[in-house]
C-alpha atoms as a PDB file:
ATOM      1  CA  UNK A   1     -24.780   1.427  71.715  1.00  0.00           C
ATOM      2  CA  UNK A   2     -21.698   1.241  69.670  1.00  0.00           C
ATOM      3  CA  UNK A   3     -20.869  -2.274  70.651  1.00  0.00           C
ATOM      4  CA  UNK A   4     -21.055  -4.985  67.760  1.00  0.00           C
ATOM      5  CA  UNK A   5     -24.038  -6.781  69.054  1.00  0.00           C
ATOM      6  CA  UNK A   6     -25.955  -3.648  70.075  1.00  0.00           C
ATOM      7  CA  UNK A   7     -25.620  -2.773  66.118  1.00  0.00           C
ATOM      8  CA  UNK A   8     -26.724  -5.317  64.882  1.00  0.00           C
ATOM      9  CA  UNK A   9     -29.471  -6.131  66.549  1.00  0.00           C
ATOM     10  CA  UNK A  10     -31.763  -3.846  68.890  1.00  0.00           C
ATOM     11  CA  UNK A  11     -30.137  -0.667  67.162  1.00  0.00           C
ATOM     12  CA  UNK A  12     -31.087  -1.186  63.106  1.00  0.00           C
ATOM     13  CA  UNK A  13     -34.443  -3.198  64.093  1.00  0.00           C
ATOM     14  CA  UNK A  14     -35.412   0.203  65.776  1.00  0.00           C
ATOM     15  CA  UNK A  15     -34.453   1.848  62.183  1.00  0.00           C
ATOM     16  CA  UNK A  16     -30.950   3.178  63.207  1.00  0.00           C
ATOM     17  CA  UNK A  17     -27.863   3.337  60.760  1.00  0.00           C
ATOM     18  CA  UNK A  18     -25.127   1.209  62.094  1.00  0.00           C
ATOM     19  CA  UNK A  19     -21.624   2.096  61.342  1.00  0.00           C
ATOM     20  CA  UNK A  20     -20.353  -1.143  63.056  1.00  0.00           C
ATOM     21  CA  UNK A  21     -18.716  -3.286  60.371  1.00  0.00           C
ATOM     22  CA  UNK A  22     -19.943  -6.486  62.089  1.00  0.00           C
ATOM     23  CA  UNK A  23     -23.992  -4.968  61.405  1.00  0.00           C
ATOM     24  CA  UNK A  24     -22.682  -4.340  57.473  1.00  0.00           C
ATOM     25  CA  UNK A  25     -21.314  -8.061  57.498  1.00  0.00           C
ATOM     26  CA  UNK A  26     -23.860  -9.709  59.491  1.00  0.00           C
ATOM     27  CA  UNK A  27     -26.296 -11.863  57.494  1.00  0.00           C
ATOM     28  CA  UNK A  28     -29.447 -11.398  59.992  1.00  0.00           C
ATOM     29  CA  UNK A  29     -29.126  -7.693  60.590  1.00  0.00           C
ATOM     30  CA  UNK A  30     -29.020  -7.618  56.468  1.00  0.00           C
ATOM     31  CA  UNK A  31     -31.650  -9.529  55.770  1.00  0.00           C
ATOM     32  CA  UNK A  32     -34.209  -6.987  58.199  1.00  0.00           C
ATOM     33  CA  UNK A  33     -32.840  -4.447  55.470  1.00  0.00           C
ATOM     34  CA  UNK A  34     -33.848  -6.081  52.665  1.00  0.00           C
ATOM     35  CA  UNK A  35     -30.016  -7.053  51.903  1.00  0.00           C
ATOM     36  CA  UNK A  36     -29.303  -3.223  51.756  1.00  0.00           C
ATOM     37  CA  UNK A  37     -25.738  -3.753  53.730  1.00  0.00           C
ATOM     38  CA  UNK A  38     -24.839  -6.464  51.278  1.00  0.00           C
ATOM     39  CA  UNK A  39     -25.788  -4.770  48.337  1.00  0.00           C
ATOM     40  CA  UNK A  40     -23.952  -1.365  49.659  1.00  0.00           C
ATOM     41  CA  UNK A  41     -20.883  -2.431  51.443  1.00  0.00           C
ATOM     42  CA  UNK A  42     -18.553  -2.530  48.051  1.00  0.00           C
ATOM     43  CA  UNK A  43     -19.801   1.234  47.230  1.00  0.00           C
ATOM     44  CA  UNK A  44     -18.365   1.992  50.815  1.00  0.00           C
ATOM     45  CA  UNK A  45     -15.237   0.229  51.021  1.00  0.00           C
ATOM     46  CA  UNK A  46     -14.140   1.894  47.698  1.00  0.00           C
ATOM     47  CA  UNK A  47     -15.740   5.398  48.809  1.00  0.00           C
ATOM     48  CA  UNK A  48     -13.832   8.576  49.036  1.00  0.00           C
ATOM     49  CA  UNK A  49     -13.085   9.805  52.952  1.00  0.00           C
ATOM     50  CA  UNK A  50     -12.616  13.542  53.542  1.00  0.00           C
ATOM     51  CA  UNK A  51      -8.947  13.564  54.535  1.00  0.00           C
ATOM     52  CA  UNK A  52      -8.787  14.220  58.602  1.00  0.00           C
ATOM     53  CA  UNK A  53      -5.545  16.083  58.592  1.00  0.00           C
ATOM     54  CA  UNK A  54      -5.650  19.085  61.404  1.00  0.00           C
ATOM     55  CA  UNK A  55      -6.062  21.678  58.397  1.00  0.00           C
ATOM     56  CA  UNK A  56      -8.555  20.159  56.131  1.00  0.00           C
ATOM     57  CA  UNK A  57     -11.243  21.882  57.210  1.00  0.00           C
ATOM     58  CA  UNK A  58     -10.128  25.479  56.568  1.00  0.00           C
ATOM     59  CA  UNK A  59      -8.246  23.982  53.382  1.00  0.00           C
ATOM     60  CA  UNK A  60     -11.724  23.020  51.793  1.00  0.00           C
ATOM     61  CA  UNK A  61     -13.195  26.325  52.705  1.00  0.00           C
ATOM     62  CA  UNK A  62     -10.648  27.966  50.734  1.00  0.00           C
ATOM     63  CA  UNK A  63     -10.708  25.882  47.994  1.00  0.00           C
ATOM     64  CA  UNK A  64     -14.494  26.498  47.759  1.00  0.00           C
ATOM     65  CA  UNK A  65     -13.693  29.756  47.456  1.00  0.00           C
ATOM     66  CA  UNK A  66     -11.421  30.013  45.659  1.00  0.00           C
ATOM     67  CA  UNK A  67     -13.608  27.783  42.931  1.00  0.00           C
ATOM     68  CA  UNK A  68     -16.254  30.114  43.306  1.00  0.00           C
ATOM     69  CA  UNK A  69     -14.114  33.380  42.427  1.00  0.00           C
ATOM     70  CA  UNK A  70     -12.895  31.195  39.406  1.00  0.00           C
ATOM     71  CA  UNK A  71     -16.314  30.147  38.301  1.00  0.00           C
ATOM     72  CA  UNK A  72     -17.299  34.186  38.768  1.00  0.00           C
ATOM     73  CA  UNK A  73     -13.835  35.485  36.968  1.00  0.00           C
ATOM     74  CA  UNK A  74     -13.170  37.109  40.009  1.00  0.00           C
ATOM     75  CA  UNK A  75      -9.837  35.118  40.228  1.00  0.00           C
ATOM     76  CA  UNK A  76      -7.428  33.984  37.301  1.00  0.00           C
ATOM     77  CA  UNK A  77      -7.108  30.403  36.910  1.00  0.00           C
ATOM     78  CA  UNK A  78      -3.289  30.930  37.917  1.00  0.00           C
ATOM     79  CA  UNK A  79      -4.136  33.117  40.870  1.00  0.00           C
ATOM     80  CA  UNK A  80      -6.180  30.381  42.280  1.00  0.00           C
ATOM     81  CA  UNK A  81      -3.597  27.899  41.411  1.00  0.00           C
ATOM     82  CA  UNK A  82      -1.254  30.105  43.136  1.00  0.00           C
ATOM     83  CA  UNK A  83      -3.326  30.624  46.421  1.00  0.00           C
ATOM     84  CA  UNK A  84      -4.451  26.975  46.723  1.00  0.00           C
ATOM     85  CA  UNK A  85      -0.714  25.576  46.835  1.00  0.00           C
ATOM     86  CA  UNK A  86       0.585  28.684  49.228  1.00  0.00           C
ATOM     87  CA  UNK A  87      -2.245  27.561  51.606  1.00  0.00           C
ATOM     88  CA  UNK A  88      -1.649  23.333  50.893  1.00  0.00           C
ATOM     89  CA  UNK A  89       2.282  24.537  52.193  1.00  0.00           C
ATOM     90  CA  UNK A  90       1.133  26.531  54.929  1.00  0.00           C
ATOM     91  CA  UNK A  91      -1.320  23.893  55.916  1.00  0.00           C
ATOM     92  CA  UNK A  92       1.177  20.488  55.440  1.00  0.00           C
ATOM     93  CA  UNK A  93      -1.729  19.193  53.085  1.00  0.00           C
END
């Protein structure tokens, strides 16, 4: 199912979303799209990834947070500042 060929073929003529780049590149599995890949692939080779480092995850919860308290003056602006780069340390980010 993940294999080039599978993508770009059987798999997005049954209306799935291939993540193969071979089903992004390939001119016949664009043109049953309409040329959506073509006309999309630039927008996702220059698109931002969520960083996969081991503490991302609980990182971006805090920093939601810690926005949020801001954005309610619950937390200083140099609190937050404060608690975000103790936690980036902590974290390796």
């Amino acid at each position: 199912m993940c294999s080039a060929e599978c993508q770009s073929g059987v798999y997005v003529a049954a209306g799935g979303q291939p993540a193969h780049l071979h089903a992004w590149t390939n001119s016949d599995t664009d043109q049953l799209c309409g040329g959506f890949f073509r006309g999309t692939i630039d927008t996702l080779n220059h698109a931002f990834v969520r960083p996969r480092h081991h503490g991302w995850p609980a990182f971006q919860e805090l920093l939601g947070d810690t926005v949020h308290a801001c954005l309610r003056q619950e937390l200083s602006v140099p609190d937050a500042w404060r608690r975000l780069r103790a936690a980036a340390e902590l974290t390796n980010l």
